[in-house]
PDB file of N, CA and C in Angstrom:
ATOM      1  N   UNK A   1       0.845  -1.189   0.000  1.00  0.00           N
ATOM      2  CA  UNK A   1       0.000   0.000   0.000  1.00  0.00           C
ATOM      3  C   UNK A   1       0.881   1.241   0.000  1.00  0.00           C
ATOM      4  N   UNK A   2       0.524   2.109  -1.012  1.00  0.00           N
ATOM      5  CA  UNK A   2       1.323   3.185  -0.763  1.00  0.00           C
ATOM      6  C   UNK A   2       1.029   4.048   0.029  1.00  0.00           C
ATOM      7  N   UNK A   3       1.409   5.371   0.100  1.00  0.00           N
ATOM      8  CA  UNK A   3       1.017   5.952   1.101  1.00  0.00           C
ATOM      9  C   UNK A   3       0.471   7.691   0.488  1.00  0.00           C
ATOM     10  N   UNK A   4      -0.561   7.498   0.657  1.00  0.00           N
ATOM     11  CA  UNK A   4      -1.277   9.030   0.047  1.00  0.00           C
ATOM     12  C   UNK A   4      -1.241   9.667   1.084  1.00  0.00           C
ATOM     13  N   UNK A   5      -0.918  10.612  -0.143  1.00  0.00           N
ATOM     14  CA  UNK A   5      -0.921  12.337   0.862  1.00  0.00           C
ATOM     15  C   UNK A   5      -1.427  13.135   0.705  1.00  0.00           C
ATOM     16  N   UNK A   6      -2.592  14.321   1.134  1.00  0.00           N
ATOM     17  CA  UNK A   6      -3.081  15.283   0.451  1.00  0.00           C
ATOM     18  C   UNK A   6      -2.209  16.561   0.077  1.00  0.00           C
ATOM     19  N   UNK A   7      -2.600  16.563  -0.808  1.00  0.00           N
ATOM     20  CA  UNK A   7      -2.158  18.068  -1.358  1.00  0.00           C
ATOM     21  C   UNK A   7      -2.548  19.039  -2.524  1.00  0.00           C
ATOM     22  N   UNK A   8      -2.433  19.902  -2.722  1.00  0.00           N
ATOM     23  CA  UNK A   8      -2.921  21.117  -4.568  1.00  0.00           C
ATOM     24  C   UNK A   8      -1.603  21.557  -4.784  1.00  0.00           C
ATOM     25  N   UNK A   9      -2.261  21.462  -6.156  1.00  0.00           N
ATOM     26  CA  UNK A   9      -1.786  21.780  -7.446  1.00  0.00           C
ATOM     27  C   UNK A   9      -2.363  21.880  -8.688  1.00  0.00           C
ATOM     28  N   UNK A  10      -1.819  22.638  -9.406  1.00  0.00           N
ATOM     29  CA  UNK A  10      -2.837  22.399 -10.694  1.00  0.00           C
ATOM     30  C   UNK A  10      -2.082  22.689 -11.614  1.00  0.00           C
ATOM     31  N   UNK A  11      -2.304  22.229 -12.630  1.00  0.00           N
ATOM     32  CA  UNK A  11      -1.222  21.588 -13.932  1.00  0.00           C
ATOM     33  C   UNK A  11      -2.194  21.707 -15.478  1.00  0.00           C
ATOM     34  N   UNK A  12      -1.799  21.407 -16.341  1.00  0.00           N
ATOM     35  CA  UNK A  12      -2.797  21.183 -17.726  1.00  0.00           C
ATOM     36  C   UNK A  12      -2.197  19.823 -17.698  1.00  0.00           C
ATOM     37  N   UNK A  13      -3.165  18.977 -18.387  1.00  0.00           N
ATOM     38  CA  UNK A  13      -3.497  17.450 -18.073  1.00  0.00           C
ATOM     39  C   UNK A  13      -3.778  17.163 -20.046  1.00  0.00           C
ATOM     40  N   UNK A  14      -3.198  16.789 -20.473  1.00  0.00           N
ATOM     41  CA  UNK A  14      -3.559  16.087 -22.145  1.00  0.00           C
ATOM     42  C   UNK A  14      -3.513  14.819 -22.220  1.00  0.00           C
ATOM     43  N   UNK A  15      -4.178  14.208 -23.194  1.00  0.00           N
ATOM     44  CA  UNK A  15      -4.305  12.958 -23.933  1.00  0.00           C
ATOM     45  C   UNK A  15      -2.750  12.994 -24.497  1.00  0.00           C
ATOM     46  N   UNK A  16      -2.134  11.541 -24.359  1.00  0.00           N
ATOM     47  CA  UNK A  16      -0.897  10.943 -25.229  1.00  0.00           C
ATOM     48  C   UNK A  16      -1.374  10.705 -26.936  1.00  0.00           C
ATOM     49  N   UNK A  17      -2.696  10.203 -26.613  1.00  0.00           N
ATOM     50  CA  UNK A  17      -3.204   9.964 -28.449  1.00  0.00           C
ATOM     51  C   UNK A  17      -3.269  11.046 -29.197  1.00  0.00           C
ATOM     52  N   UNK A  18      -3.095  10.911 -30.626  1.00  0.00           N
ATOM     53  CA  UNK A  18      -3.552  12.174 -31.506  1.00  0.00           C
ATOM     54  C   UNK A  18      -5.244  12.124 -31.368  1.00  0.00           C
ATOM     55  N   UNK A  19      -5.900  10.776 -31.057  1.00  0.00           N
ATOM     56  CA  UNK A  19      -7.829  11.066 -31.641  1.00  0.00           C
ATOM     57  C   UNK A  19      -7.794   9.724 -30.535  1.00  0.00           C
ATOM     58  N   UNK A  20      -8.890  10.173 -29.918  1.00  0.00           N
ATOM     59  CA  UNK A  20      -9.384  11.497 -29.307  1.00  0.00           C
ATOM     60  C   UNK A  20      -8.603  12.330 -28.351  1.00  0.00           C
ATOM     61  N   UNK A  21      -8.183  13.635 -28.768  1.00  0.00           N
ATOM     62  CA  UNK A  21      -7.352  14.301 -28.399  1.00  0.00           C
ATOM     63  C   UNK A  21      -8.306  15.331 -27.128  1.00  0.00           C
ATOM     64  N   UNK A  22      -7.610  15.729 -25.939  1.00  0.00           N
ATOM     65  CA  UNK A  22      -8.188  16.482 -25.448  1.00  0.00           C
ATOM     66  C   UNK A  22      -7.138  17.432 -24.813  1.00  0.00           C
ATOM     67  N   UNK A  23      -7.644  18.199 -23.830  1.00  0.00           N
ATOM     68  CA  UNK A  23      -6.503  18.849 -22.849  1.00  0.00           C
ATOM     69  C   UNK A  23      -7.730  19.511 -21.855  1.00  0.00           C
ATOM     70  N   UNK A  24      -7.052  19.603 -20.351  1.00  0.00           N
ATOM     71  CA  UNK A  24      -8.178  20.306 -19.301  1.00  0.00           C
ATOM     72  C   UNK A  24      -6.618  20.810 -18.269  1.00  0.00           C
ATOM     73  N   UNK A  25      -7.920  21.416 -17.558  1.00  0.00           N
ATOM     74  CA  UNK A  25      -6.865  21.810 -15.918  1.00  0.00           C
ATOM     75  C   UNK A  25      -7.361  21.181 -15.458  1.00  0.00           C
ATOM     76  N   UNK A  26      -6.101  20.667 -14.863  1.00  0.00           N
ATOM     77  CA  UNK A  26      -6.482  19.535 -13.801  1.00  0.00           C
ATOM     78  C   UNK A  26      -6.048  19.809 -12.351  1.00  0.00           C
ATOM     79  N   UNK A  27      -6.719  19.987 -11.298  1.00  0.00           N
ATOM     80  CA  UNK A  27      -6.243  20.007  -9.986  1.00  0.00           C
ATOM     81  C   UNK A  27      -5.872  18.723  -9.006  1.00  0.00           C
ATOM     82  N   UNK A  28      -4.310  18.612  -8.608  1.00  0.00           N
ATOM     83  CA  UNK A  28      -4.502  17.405  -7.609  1.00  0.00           C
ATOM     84  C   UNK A  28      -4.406  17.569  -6.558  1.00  0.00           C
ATOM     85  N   UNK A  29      -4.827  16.322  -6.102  1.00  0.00           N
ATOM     86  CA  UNK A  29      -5.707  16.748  -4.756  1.00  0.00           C
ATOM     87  C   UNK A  29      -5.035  15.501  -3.787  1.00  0.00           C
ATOM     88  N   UNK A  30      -4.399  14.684  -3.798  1.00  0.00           N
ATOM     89  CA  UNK A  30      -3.832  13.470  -3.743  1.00  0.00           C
ATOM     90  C   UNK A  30      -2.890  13.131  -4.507  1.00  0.00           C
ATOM     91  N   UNK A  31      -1.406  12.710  -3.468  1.00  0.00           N
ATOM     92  CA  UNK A  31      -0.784  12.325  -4.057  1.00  0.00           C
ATOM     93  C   UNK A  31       0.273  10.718  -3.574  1.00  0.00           C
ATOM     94  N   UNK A  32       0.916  10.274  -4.159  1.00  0.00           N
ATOM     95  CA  UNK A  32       1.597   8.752  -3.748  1.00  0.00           C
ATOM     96  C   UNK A  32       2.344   8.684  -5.025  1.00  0.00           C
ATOM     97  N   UNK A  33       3.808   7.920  -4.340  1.00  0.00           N
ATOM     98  CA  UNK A  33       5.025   7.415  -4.981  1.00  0.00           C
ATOM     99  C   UNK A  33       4.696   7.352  -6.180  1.00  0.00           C
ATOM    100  N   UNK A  34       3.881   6.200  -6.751  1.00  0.00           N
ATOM    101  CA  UNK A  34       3.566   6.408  -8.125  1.00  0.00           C
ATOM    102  C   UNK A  34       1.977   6.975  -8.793  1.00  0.00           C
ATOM    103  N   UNK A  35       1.269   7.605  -8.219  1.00  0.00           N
ATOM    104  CA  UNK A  35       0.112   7.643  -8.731  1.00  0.00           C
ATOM    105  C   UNK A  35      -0.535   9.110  -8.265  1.00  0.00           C
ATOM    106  N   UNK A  36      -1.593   9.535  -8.329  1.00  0.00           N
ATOM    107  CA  UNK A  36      -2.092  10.850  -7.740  1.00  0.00           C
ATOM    108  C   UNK A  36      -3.795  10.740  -8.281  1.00  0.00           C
ATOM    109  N   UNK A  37      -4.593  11.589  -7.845  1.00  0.00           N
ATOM    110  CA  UNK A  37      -6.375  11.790  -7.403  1.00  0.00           C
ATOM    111  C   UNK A  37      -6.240  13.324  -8.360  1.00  0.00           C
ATOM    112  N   UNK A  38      -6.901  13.067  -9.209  1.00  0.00           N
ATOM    113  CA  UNK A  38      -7.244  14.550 -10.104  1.00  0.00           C
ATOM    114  C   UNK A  38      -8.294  15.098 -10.032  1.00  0.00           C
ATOM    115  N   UNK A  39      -9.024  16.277  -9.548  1.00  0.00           N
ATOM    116  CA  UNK A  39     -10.234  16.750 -10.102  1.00  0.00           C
ATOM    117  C   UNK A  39     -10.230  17.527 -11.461  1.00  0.00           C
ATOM    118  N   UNK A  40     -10.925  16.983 -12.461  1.00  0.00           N
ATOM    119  CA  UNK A  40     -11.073  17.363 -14.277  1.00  0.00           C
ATOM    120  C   UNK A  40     -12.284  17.574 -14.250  1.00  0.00           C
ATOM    121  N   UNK A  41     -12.816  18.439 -15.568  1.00  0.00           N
ATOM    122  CA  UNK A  41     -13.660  19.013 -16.039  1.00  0.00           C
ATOM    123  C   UNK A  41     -14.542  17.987 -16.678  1.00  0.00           C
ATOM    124  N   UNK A  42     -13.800  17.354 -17.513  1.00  0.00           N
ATOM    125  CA  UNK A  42     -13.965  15.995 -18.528  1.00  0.00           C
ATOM    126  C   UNK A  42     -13.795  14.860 -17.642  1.00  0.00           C
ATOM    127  N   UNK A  43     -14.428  14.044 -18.323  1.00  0.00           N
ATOM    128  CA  UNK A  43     -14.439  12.257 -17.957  1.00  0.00           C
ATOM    129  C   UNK A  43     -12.964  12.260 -18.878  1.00  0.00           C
ATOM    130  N   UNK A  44     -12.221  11.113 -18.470  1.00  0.00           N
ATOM    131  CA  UNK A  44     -11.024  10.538 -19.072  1.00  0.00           C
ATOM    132  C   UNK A  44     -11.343   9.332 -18.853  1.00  0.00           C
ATOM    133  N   UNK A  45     -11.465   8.341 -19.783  1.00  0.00           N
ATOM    134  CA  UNK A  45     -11.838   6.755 -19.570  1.00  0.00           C
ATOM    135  C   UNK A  45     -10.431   5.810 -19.317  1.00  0.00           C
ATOM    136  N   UNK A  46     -10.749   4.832 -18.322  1.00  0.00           N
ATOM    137  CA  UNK A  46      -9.852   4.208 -17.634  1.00  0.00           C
ATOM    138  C   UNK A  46      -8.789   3.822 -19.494  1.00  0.00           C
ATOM    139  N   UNK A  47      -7.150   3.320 -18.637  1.00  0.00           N
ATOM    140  CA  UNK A  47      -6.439   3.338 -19.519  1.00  0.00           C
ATOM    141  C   UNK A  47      -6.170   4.210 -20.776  1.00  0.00           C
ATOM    142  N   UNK A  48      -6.732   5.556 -20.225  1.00  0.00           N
ATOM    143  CA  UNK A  48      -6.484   6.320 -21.462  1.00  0.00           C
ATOM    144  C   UNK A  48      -4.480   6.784 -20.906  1.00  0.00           C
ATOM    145  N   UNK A  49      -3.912   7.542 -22.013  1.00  0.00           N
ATOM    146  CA  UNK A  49      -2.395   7.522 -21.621  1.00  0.00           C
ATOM    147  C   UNK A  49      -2.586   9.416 -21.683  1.00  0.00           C
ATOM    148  N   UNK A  50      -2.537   9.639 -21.070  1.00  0.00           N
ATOM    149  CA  UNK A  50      -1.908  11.358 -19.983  1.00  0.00           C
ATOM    150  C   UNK A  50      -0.815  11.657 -19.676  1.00  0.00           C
ATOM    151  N   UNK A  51      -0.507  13.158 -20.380  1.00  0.00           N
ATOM    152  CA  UNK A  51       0.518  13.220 -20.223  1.00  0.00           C
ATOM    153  C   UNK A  51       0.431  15.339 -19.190  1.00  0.00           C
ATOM    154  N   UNK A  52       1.893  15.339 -18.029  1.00  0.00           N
ATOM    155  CA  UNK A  52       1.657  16.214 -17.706  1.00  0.00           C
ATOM    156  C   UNK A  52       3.022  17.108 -18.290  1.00  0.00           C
ATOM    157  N   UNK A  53       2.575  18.005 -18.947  1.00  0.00           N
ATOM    158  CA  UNK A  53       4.006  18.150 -19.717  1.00  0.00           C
ATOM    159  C   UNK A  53       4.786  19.751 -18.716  1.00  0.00           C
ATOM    160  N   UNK A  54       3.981  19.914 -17.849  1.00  0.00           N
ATOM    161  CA  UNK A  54       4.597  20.720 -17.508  1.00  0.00           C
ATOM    162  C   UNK A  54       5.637  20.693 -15.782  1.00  0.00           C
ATOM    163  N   UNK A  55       5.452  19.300 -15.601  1.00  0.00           N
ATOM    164  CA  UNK A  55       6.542  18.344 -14.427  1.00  0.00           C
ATOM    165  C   UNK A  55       7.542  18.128 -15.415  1.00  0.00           C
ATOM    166  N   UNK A  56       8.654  18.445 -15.058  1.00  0.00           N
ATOM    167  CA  UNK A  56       9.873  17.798 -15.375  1.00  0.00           C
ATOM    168  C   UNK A  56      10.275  18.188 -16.864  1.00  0.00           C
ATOM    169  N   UNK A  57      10.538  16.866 -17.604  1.00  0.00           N
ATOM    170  CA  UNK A  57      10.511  17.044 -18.985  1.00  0.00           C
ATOM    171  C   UNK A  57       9.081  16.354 -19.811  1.00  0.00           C
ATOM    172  N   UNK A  58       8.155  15.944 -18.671  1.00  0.00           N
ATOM    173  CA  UNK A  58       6.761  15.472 -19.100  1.00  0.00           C
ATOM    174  C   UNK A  58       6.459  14.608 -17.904  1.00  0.00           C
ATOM    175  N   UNK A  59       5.425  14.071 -17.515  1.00  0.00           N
ATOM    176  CA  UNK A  59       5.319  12.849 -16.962  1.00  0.00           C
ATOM    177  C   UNK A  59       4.287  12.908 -17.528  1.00  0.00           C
ATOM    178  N   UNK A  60       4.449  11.404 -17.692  1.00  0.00           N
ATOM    179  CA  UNK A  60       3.684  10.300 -18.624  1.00  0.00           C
ATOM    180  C   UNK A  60       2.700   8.845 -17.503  1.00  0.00           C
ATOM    181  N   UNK A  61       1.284   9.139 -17.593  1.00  0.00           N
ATOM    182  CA  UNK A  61       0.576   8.153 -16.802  1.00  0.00           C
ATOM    183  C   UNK A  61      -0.467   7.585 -17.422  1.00  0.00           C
ATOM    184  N   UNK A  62      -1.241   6.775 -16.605  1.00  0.00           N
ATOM    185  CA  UNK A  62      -2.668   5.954 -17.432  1.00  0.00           C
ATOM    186  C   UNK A  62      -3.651   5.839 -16.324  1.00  0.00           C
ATOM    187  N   UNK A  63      -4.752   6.523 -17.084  1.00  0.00           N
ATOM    188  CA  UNK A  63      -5.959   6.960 -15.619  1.00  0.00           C
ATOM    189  C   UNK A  63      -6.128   5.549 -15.355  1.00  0.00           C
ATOM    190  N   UNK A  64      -6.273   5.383 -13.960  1.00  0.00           N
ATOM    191  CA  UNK A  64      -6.846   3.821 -13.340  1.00  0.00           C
ATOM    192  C   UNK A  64      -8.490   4.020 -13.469  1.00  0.00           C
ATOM    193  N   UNK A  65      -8.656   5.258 -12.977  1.00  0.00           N
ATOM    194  CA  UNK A  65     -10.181   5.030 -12.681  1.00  0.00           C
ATOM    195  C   UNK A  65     -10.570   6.733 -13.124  1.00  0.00           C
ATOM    196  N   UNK A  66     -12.537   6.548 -13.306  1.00  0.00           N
ATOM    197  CA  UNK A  66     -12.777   8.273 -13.902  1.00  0.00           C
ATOM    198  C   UNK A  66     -14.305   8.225 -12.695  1.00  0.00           C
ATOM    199  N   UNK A  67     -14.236   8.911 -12.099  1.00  0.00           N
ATOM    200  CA  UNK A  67     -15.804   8.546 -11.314  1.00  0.00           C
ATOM    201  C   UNK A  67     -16.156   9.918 -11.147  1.00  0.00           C
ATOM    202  N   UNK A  68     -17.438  10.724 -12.009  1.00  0.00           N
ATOM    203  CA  UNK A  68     -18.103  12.101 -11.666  1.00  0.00           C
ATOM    204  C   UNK A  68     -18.531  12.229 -10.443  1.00  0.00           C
ATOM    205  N   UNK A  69     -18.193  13.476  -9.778  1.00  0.00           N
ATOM    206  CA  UNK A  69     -18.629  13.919  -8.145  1.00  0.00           C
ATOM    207  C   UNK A  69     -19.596  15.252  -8.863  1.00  0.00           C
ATOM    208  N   UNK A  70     -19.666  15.740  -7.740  1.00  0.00           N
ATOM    209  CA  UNK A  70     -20.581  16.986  -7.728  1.00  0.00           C
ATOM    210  C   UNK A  70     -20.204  18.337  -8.624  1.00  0.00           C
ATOM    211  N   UNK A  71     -18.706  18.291  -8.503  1.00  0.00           N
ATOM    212  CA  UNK A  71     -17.684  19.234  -9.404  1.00  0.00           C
ATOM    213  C   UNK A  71     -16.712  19.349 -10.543  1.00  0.00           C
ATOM    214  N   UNK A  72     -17.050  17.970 -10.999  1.00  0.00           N
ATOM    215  CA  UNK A  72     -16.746  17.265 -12.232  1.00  0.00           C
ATOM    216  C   UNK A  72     -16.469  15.896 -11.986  1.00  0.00           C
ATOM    217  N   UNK A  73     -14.965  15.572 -12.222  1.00  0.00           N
ATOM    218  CA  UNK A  73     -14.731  14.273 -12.578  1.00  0.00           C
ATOM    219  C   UNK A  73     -13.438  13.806 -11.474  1.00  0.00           C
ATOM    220  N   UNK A  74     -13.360  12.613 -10.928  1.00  0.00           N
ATOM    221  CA  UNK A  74     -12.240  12.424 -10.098  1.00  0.00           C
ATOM    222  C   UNK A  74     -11.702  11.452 -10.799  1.00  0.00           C
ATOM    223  N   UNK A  75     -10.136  11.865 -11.240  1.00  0.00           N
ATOM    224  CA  UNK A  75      -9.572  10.845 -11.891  1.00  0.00           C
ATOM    225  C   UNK A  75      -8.256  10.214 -11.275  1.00  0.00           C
ATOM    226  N   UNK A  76      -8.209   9.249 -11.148  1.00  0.00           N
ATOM    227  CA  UNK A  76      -7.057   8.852 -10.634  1.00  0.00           C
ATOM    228  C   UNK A  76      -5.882   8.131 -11.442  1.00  0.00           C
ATOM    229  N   UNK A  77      -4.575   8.627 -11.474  1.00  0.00           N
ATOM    230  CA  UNK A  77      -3.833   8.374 -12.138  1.00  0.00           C
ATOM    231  C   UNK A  77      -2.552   7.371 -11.533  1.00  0.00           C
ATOM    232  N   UNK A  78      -2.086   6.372 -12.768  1.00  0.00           N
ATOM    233  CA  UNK A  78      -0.659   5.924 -12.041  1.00  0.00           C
ATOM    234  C   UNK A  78       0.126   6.550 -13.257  1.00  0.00           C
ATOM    235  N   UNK A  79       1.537   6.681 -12.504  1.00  0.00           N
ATOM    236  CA  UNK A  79       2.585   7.540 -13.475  1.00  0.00           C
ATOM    237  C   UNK A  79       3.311   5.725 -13.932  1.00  0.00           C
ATOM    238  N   UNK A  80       3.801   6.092 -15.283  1.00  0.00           N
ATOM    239  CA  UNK A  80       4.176   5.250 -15.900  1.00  0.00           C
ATOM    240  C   UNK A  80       5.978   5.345 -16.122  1.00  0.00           C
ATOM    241  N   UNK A  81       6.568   4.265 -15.716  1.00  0.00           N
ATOM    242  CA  UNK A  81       8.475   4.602 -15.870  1.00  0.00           C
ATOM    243  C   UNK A  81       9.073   5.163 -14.797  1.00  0.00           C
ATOM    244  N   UNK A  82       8.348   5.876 -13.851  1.00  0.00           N
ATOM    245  CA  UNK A  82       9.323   6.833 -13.057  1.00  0.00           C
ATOM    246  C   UNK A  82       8.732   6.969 -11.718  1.00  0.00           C
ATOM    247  N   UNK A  83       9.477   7.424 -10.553  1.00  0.00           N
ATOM    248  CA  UNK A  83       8.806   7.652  -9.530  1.00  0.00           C
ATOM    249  C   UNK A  83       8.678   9.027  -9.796  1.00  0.00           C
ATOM    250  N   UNK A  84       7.516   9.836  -9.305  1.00  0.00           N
ATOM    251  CA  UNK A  84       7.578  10.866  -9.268  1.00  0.00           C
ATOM    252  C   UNK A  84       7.448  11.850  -8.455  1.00  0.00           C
ATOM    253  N   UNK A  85       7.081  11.031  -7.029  1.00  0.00           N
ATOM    254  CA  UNK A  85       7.157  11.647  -5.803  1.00  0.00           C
ATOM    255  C   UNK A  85       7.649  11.366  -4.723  1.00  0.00           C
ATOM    256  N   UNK A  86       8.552  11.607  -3.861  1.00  0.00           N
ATOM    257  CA  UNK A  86       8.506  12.757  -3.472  1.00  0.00           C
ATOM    258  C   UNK A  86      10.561  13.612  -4.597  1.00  0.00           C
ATOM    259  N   UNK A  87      10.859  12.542  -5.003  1.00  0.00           N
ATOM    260  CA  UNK A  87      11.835  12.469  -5.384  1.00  0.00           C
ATOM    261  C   UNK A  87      11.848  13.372  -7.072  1.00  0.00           C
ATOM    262  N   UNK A  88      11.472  13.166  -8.134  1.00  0.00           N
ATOM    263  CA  UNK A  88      11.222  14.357  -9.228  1.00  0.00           C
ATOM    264  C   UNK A  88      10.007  15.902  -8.957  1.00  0.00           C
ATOM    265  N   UNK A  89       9.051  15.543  -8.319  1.00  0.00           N
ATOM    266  CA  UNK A  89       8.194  16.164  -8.100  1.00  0.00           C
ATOM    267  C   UNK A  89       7.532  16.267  -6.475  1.00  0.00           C
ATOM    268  N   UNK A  90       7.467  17.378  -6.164  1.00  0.00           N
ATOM    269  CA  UNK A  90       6.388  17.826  -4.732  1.00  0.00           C
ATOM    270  C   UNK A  90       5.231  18.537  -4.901  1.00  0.00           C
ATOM    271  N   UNK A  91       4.594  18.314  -4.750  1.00  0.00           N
ATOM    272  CA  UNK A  91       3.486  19.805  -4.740  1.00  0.00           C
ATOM    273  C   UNK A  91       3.189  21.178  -4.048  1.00  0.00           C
ATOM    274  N   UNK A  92       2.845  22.278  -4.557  1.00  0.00           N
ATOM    275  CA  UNK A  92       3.779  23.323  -3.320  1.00  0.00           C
ATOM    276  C   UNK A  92       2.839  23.250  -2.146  1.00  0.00           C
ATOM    277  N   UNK A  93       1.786  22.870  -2.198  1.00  0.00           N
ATOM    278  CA  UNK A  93       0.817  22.431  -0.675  1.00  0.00           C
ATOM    279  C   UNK A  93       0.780  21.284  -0.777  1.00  0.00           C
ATOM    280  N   UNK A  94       1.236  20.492   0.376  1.00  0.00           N
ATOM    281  CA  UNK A  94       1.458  19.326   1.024  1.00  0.00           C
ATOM    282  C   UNK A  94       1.092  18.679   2.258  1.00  0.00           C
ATOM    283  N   UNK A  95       0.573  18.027   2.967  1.00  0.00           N
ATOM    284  CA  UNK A  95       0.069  18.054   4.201  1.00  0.00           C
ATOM    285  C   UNK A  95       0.779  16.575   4.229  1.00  0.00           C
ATOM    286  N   UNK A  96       1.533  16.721   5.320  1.00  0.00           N
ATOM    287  CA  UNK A  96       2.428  15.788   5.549  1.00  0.00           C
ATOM    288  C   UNK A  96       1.611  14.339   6.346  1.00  0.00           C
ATOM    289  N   UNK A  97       0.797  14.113   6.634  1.00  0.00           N
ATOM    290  CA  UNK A  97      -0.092  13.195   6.965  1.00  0.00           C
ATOM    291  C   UNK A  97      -0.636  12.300   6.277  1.00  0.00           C
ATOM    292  N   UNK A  98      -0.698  10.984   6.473  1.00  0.00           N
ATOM    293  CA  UNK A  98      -0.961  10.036   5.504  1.00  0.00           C
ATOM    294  C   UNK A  98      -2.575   9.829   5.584  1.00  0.00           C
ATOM    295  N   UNK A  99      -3.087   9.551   4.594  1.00  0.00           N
ATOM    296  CA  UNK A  99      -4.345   9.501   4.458  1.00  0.00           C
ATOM    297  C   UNK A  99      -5.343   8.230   4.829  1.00  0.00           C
ATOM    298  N   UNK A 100      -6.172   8.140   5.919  1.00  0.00           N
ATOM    299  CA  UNK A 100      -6.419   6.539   5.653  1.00  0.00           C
ATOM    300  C   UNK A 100      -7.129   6.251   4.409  1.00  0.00           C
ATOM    301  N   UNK A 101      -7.147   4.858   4.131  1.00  0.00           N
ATOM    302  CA  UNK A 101      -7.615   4.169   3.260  1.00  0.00           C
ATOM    303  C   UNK A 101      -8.592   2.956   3.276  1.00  0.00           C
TER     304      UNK A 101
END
């Protein structure tokens, strides 16, 4: 089990495919070693490939799951190749407390 953490940020969030191509702001809201909790505008259907191009030199993930709340869409992502937290990436609000599960 990893260990989630809350935190914000907000990033622009795109499709890896040329069709169906999209792009949104995405706010996260949750984060862990390899994966993170997005609130999006849009549905993103499981295994679609996302890319955040403005971490690093990109990070590259594949939504696990897309489930609509009250304020759009909660998507949850795993990053693909790399760790990306806490070690390439932090978020600048962080709450150092682990989240139960």
């Amino acid at each position: 089990m990893q260990k989630h953490l809350q935190c914000l940020d907000t990033f622009r969030i795109e499709s890896c495919a040329a069709a169906p191509s999209f792009h949104d702001c995405a706010i996260l809201l949750e984060i862990w070693e390899f994966g993170g909790l997005l609130q999006t505008n849009i549905a993103i259907p499981p295994q679609s490939g996302v890319q955040i191009p403005s971490i690093g030199h990109g990070i590259y993930a594949e939504v696990v799951s897309c489930q609509q709340d009250d304020y759009g869409f909660l998507v949850e992502i795993a990053i693909k190749g790399e760790e990306w937290f806490p070690g390439h990436y932090t978020p600048p609000y962080l709450i150092s407390e682990e989240l139960s599960s």
